[in-house]
Protein backbone atom coordinates (compact mmCIF):
# COMPACT_ATOMS: atom_id res chain seq x y z
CA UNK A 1 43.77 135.31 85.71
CA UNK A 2 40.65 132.84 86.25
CA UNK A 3 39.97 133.93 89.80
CA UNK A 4 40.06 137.42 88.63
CA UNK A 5 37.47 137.02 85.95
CA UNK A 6 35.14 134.34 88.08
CA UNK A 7 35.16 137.74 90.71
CA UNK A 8 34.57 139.60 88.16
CA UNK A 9 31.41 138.13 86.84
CA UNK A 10 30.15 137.42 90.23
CA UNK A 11 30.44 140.85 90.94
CA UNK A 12 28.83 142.34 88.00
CA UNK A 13 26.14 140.01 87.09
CA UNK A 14 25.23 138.72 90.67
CA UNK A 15 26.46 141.63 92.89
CA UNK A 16 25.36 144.21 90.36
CA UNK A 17 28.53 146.29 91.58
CA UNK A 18 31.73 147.66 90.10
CA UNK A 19 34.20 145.63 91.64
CA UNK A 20 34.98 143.97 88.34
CA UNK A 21 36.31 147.58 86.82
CA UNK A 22 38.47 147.48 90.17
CA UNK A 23 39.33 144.43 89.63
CA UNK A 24 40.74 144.18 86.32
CA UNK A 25 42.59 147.52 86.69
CA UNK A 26 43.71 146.86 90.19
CA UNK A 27 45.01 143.13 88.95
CA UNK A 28 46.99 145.12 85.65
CA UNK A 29 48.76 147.57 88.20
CA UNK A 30 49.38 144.78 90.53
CA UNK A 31 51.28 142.59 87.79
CA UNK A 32 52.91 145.41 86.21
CA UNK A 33 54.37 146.80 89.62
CA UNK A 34 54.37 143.93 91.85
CA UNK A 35 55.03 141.03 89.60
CA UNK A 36 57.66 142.48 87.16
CA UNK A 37 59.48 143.80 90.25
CA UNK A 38 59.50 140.57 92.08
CA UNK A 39 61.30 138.87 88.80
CA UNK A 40 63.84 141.51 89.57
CA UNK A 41 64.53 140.95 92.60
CA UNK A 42 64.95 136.85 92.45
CA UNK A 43 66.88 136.97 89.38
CA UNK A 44 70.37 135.43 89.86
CA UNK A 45 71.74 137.95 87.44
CA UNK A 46 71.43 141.18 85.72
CA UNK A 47 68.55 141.32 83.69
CA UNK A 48 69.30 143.32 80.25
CA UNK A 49 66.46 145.77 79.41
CA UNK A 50 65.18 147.33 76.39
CA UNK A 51 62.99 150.03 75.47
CA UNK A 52 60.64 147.85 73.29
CA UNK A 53 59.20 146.09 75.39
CA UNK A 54 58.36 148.92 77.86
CA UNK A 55 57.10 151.12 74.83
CA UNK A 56 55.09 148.69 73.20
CA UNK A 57 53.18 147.40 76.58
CA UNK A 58 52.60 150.97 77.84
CA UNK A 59 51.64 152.33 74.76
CA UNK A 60 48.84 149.71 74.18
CA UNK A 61 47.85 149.39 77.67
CA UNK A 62 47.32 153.18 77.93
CA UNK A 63 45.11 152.92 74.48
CA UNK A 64 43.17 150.29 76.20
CA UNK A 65 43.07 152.11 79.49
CA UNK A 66 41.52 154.74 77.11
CA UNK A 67 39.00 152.89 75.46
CA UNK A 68 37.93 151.02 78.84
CA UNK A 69 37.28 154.96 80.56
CA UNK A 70 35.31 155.86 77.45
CA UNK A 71 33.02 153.25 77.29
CA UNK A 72 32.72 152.86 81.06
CA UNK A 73 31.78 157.07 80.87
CA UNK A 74 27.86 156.48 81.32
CA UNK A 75 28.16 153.60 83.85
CA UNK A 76 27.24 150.80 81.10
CA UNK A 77 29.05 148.06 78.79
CA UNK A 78 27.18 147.45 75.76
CA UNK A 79 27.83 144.25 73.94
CA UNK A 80 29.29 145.63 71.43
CA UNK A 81 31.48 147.91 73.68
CA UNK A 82 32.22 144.79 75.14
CA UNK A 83 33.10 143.10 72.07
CA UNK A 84 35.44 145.61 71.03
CA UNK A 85 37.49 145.64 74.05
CA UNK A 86 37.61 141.96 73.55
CA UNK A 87 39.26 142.30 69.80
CA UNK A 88 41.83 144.57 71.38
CA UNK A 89 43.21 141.52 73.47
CA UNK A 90 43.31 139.30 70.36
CA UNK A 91 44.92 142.24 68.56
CA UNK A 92 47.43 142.44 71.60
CA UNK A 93 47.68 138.57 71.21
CA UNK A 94 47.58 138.82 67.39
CA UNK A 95 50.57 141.34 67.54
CA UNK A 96 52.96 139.19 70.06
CA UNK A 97 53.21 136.54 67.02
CA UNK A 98 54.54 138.98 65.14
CA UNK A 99 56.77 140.63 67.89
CA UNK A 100 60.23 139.35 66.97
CA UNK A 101 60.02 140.91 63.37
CA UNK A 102 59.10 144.21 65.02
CA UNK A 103 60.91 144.57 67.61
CA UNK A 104 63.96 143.90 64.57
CA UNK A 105 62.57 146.59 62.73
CA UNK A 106 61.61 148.78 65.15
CA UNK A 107 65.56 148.38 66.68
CA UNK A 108 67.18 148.82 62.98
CA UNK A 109 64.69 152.20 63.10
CA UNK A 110 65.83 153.98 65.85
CA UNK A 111 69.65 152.43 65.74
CA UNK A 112 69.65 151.04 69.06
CA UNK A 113 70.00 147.61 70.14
């Protein structure tokens, strides 16, 4: 979210700390546990879930997770460190237009619904 990335740059340009690592992966295990959980509890029904979307979030938020510990291993982001990170979220973007079809194919795969 903006305030997220406005403390984020104060913190690591300005600050010269590493609250913005704690911030961005504090914020992505907030929304994943906090967020998705609340939708849960105010929704007036039963909400039907799926593996795909659960597999597919996981899988490239733990490849990201990855990437961000690697480059973050000698305490520095290089621009082009930085700029690779940044293609995986317009990859992860990228790959939501094309979600339907593969969640279609991916369900036809593995014979569930």
């Amino acid at each position: 979210s903006a305030p997220e990335f406005f403390t984020s740059i104060v913190g690591a340009t300005i600050a010269q700390n590493d609250v913005g690592f704690g911030t961005i992966v504090g914020s992505a295990v907030f929304n994943v546990l906090f967020v998705i959980g609340l939708c849960g509890y105010v929704a007036k029904g039963n909400i039907e879930l799926t593996w795909w979307p659960l597999f597919r979030d996981c899988t490239y938020y733990i490849c990201s997770l990855a990437v961000l510990a690697a480059f973050t291993f000698n305490q520095l982001i290089e621009a082009w460190e930085a700029a690779i990170l940044f293609s995986l979220y317009i990859g992860y973007v990228s790959f939501m237009f094309v979600n339907k079809p593969l969640n279609v194919w991916a369900y036809q795969k593995t014979g569930t619904p």
